[in-house]
C-alpha atoms as a PDB file:
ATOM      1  CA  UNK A   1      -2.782 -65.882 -63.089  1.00  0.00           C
ATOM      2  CA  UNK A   2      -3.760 -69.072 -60.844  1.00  0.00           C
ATOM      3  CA  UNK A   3      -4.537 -70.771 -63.660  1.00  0.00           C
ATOM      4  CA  UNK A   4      -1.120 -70.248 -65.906  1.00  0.00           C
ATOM      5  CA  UNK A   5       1.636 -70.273 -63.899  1.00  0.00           C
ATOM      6  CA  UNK A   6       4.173 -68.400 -66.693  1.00  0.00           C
ATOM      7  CA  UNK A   7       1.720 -65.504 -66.741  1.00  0.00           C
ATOM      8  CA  UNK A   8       2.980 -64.468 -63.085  1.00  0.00           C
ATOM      9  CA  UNK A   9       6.165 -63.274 -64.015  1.00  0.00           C
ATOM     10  CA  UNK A  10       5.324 -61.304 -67.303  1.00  0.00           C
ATOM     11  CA  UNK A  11       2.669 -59.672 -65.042  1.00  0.00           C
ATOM     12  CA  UNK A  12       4.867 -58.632 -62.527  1.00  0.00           C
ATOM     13  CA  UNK A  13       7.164 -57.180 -65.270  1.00  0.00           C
ATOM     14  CA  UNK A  14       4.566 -55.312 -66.852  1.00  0.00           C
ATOM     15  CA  UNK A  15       3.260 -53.432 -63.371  1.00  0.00           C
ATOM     16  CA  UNK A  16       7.392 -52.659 -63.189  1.00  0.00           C
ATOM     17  CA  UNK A  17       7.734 -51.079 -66.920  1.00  0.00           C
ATOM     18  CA  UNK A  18       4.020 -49.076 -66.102  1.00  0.00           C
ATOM     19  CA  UNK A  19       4.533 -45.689 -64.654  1.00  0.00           C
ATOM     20  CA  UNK A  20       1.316 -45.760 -62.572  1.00  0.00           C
ATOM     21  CA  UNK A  21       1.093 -48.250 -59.797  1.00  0.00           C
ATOM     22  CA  UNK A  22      -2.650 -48.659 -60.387  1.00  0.00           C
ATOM     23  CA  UNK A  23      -1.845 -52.047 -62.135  1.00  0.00           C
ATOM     24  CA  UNK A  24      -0.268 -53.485 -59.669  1.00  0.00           C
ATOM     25  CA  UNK A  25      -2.536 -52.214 -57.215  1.00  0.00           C
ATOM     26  CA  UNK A  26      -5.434 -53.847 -59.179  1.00  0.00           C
ATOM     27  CA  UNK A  27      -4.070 -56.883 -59.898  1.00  0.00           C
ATOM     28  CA  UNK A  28      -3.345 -57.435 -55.823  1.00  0.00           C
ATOM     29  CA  UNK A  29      -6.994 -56.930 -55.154  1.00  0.00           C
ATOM     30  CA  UNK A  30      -7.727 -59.368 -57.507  1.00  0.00           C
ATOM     31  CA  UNK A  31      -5.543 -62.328 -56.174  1.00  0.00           C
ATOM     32  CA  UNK A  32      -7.254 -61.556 -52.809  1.00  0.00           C
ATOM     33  CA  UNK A  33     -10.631 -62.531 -54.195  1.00  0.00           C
ATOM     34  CA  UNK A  34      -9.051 -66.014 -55.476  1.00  0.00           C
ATOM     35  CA  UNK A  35     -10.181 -69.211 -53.278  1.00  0.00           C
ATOM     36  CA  UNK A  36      -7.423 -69.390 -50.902  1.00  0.00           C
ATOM     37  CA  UNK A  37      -7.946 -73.511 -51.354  1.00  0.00           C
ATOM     38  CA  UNK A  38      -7.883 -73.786 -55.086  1.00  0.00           C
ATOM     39  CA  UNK A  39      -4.538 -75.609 -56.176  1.00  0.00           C
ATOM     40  CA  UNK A  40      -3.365 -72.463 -58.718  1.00  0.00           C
ATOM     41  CA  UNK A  41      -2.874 -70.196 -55.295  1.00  0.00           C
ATOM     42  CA  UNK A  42       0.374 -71.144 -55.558  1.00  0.00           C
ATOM     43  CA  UNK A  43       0.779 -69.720 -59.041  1.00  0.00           C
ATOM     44  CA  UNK A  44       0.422 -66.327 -56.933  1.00  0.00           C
ATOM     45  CA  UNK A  45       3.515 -66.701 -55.340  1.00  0.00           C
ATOM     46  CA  UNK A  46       6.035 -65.932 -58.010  1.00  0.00           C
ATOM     47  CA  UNK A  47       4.145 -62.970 -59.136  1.00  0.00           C
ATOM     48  CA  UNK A  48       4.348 -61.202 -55.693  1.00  0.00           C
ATOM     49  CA  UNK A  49       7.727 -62.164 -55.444  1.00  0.00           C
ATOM     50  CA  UNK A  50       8.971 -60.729 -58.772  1.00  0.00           C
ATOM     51  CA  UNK A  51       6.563 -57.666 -57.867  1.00  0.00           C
ATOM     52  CA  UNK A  52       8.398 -56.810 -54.363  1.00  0.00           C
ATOM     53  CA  UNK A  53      11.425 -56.690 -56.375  1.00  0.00           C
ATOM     54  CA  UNK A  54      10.029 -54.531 -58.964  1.00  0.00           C
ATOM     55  CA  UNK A  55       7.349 -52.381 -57.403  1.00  0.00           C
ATOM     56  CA  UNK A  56       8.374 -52.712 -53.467  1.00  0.00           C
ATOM     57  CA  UNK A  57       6.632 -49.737 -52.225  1.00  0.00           C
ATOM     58  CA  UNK A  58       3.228 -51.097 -54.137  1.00  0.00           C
ATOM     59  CA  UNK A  59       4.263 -54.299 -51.794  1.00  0.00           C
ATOM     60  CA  UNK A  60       4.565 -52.638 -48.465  1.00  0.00           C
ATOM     61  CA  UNK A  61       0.858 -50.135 -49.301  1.00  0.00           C
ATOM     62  CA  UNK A  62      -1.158 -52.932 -50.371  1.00  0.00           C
ATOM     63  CA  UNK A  63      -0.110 -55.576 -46.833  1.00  0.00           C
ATOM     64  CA  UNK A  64      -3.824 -54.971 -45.235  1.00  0.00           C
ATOM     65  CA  UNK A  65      -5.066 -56.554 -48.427  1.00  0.00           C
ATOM     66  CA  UNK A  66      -2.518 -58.960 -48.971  1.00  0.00           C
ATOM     67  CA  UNK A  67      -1.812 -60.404 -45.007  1.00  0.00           C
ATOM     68  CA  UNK A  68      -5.099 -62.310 -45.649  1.00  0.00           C
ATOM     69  CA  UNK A  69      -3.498 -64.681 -48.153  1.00  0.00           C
ATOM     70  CA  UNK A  70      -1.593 -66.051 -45.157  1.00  0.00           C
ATOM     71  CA  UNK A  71      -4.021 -68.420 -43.372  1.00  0.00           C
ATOM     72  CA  UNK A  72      -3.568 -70.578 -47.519  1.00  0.00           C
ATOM     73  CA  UNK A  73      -2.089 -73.778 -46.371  1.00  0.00           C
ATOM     74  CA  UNK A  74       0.383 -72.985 -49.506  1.00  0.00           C
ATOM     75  CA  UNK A  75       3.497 -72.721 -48.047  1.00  0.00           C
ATOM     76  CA  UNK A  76       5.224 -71.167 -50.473  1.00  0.00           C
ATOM     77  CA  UNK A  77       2.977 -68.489 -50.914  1.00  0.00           C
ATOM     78  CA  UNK A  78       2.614 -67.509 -47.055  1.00  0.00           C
ATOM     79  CA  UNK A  79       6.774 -67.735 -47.008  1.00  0.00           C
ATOM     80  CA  UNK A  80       6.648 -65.209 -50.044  1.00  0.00           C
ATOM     81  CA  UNK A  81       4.994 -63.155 -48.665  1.00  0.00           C
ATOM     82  CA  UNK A  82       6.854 -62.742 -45.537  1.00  0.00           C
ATOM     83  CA  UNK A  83      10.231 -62.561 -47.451  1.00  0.00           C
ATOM     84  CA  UNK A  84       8.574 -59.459 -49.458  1.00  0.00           C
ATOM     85  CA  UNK A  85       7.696 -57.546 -46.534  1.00  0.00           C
ATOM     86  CA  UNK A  86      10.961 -58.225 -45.226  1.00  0.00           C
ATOM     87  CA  UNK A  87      13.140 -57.468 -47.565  1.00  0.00           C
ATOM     88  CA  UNK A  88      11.153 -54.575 -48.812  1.00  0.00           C
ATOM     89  CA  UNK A  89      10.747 -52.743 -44.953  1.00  0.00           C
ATOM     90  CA  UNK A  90      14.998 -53.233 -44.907  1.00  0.00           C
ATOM     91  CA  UNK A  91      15.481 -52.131 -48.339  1.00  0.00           C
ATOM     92  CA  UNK A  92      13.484 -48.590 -46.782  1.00  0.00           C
ATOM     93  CA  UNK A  93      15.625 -48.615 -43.995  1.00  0.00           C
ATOM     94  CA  UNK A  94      18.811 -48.850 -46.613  1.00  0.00           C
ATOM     95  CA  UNK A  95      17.419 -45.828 -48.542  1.00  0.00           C
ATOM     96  CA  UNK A  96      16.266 -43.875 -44.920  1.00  0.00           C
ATOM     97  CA  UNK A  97      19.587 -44.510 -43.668  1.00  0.00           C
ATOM     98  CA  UNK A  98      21.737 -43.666 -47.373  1.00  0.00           C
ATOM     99  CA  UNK A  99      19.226 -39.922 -47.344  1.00  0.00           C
ATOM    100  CA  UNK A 100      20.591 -39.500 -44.003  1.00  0.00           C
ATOM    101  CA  UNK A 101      24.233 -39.860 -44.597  1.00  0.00           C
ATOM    102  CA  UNK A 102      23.896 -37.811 -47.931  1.00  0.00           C
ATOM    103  CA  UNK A 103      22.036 -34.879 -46.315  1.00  0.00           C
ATOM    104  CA  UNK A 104      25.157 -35.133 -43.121  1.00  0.00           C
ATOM    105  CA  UNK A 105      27.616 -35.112 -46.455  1.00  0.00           C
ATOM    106  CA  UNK A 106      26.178 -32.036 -47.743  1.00  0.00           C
ATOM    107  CA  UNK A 107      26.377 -29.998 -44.635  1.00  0.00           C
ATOM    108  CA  UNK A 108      29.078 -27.784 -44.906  1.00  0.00           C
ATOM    109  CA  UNK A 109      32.044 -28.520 -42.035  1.00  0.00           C
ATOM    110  CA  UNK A 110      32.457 -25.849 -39.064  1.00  0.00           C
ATOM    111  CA  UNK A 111      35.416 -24.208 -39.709  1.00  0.00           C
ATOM    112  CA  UNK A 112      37.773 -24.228 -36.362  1.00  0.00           C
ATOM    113  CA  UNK A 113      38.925 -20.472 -35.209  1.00  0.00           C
END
């Protein structure tokens, strides 16, 4: 993947059409071994952007492993990975906060006597 930057995305698709997250998991260990100063880091970038907005959860599990590729001097792939976490921890909030107001729906009304 650092070495062909068009592989990123196809990657990123293919963890999103596999049922198992295992592939996505794998593939995020894997970046973490690459040289943080080689110049295909940046490749990284677009493939853990596509994947937060594919596989989000696999994201927000895997940020021990992945807040090490922040001290790259890439810039682009330390401001990824911010905007993934990001959007990812509101986009659970969204869904905490849309269960809540479903399960207050449900709840059958008092009935004033």
């Amino acid at each position: 993947m650092s070495t062909y930057d068009h592989i990123a995305g196809l990657a990123a698709e293919l963890c999103g059409r596999v049922k198992e997250c295992t592939l996505g998991n794998e593939l995020l260990r894997e970046i973490t071994r690459l040289d943080l100063n080689d110049v295909g880091i940046k490749n990284v970038a677009p493939f853990l952007a596509e994947l937060a907005n594919v596989r989000g959860k696999v994201v927000l599990s895997n940020i021990p492993i992945i807040l090490p590729l922040m001290k790259s001097e890439v810039y682009v792939l330390r401001s990824v990975i911010v905007n993934a976490i990001g959007c990812n921890l509101l986009r659970e909030e969204d869904e905490e906060k849309t269960e809540e107001q479903d399960q207050e729906d449900s709840k059958p009304a008092a009935k004033d006597e």
